[in-house]
C-alpha atoms as a PDB file:
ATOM      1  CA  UNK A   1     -36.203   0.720  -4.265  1.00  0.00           C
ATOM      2  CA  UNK A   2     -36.185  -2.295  -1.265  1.00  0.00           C
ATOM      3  CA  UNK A   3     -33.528  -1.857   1.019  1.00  0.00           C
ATOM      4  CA  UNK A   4     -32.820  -2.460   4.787  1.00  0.00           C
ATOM      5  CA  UNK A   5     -34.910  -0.253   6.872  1.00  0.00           C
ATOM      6  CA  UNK A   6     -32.446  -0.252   9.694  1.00  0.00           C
ATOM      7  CA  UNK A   7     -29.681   1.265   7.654  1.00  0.00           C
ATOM      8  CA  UNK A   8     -30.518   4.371   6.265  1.00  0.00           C
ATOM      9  CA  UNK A   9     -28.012   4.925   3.162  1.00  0.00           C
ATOM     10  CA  UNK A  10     -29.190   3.990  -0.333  1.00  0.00           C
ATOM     11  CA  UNK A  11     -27.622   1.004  -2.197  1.00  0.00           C
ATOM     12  CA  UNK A  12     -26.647   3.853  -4.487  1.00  0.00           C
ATOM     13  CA  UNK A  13     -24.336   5.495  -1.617  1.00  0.00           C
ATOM     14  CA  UNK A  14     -22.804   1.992   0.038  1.00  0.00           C
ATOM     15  CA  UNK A  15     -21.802   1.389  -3.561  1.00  0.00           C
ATOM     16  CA  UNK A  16     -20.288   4.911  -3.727  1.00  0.00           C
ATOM     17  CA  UNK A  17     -18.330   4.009  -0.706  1.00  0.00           C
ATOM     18  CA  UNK A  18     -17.193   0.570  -1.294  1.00  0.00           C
ATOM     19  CA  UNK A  19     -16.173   1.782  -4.588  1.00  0.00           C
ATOM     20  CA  UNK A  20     -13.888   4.213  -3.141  1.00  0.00           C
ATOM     21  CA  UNK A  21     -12.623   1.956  -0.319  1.00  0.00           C
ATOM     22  CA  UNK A  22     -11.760  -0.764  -3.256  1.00  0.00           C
ATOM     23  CA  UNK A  23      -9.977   1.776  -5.115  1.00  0.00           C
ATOM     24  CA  UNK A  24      -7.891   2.935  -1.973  1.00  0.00           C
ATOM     25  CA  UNK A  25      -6.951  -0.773  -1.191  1.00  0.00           C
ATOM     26  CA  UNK A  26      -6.041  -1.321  -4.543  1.00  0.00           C
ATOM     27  CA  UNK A  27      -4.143   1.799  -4.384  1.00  0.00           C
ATOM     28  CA  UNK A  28      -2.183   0.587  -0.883  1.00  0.00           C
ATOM     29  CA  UNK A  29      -2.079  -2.762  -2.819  1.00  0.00           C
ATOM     30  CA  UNK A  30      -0.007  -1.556  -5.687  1.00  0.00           C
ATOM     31  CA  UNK A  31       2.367   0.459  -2.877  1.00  0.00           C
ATOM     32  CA  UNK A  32       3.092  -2.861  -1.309  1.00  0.00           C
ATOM     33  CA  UNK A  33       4.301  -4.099  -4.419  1.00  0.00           C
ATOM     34  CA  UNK A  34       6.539  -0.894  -5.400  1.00  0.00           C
ATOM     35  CA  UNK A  35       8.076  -1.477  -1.890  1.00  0.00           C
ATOM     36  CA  UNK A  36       8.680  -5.096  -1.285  1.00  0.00           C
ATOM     37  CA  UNK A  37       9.360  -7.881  -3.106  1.00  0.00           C
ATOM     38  CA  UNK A  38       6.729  -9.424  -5.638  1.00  0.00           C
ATOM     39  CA  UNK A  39       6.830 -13.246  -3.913  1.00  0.00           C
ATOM     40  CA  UNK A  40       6.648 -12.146  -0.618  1.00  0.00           C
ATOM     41  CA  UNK A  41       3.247  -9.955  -1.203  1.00  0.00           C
ATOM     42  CA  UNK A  42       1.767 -12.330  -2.773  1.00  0.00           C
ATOM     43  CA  UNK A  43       2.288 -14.774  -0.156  1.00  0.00           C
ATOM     44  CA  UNK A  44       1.174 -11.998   2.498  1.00  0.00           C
ATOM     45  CA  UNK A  45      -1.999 -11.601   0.570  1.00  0.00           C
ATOM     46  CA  UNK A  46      -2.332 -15.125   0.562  1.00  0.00           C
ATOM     47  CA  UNK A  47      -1.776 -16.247   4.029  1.00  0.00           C
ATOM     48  CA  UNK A  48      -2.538 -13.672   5.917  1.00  0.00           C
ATOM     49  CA  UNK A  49      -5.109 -11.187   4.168  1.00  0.00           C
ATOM     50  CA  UNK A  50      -7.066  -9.634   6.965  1.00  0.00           C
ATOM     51  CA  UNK A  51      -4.076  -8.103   7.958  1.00  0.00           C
ATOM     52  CA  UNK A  52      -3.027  -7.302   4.233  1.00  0.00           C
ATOM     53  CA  UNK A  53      -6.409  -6.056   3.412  1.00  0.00           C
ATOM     54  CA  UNK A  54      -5.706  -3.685   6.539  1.00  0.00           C
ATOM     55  CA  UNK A  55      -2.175  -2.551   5.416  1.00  0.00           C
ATOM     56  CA  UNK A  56      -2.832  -1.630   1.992  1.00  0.00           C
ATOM     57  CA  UNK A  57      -6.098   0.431   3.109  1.00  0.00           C
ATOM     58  CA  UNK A  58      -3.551   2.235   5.902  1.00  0.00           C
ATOM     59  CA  UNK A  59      -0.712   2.609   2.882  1.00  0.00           C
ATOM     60  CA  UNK A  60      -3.555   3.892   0.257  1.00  0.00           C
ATOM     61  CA  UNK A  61      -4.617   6.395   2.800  1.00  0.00           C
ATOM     62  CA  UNK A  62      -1.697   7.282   4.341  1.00  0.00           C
ATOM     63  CA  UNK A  63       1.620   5.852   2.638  1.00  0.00           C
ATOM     64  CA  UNK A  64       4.332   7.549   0.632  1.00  0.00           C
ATOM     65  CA  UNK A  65       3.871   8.124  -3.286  1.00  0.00           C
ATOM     66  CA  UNK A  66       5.689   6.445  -5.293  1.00  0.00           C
ATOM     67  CA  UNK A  67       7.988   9.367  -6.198  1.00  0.00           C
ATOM     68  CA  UNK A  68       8.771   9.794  -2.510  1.00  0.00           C
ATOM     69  CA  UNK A  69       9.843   6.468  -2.270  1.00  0.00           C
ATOM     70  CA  UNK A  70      12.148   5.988  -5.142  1.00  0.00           C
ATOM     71  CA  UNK A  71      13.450   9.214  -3.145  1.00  0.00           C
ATOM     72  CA  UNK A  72      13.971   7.057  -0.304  1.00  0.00           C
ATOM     73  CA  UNK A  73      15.438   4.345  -2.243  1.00  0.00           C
ATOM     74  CA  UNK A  74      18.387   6.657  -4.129  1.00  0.00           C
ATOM     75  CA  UNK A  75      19.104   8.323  -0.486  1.00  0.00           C
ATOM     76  CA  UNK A  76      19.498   4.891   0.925  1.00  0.00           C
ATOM     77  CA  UNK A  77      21.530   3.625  -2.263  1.00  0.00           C
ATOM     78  CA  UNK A  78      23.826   6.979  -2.124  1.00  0.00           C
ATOM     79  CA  UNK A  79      24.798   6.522   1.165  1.00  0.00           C
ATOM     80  CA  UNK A  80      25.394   2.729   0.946  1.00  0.00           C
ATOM     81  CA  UNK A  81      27.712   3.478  -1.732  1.00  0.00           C
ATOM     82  CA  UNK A  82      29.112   5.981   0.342  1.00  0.00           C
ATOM     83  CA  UNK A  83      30.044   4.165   3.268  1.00  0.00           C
ATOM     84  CA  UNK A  84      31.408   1.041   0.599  1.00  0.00           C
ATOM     85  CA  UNK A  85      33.987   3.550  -0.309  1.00  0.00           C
ATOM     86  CA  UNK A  86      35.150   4.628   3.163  1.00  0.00           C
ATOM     87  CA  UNK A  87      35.473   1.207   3.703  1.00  0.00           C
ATOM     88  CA  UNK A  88      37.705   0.574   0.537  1.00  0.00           C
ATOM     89  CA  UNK A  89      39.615   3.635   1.508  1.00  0.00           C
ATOM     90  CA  UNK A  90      40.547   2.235   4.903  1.00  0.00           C
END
């Protein structure tokens, strides 16, 4: 078992934990997708991925499932159509 002296985890362990902060980006990854459109992530991951890399470990962490957004989305659609019929009512 060779492995840096100066850091003191195991390969065993750093693999552990880039495991898990792959499957966290992933998971952020796949919430991008559910909440924008499908061209325009792709080109964000493309041009600018530091920054997407970033966002999708933030939204895997810390962003809405994607029952809660659905949510979102019907509230938002509801009271669009809402406010389409005051206007026809006018």
């Amino acid at each position: 078992m060779n492995y840096n002296s100066s850091m003191n985890l195991p390969p065993e362990m750093l693999f552990v934990i880039f495991a898990i902060v792959v499957g966290v980006a992933c998971n952020g990854a796949i919430k991008l997708f559910y909440k924008y459109n499908t061209l325009l992530v792709i080109a964000y991951i493309v041009f600018l991925f530091p920054i997407a890399l970033a966002h999708s470990l933030f939204l895997g962490l810390f962003g809405d499932t994607r029952k809660q957004m659905m949510a979102k989305k019907v509230k938002e659609q509801a009271r669009f159509e809402t406010l389409v019929e005051e206007e026809k009512n006018k």
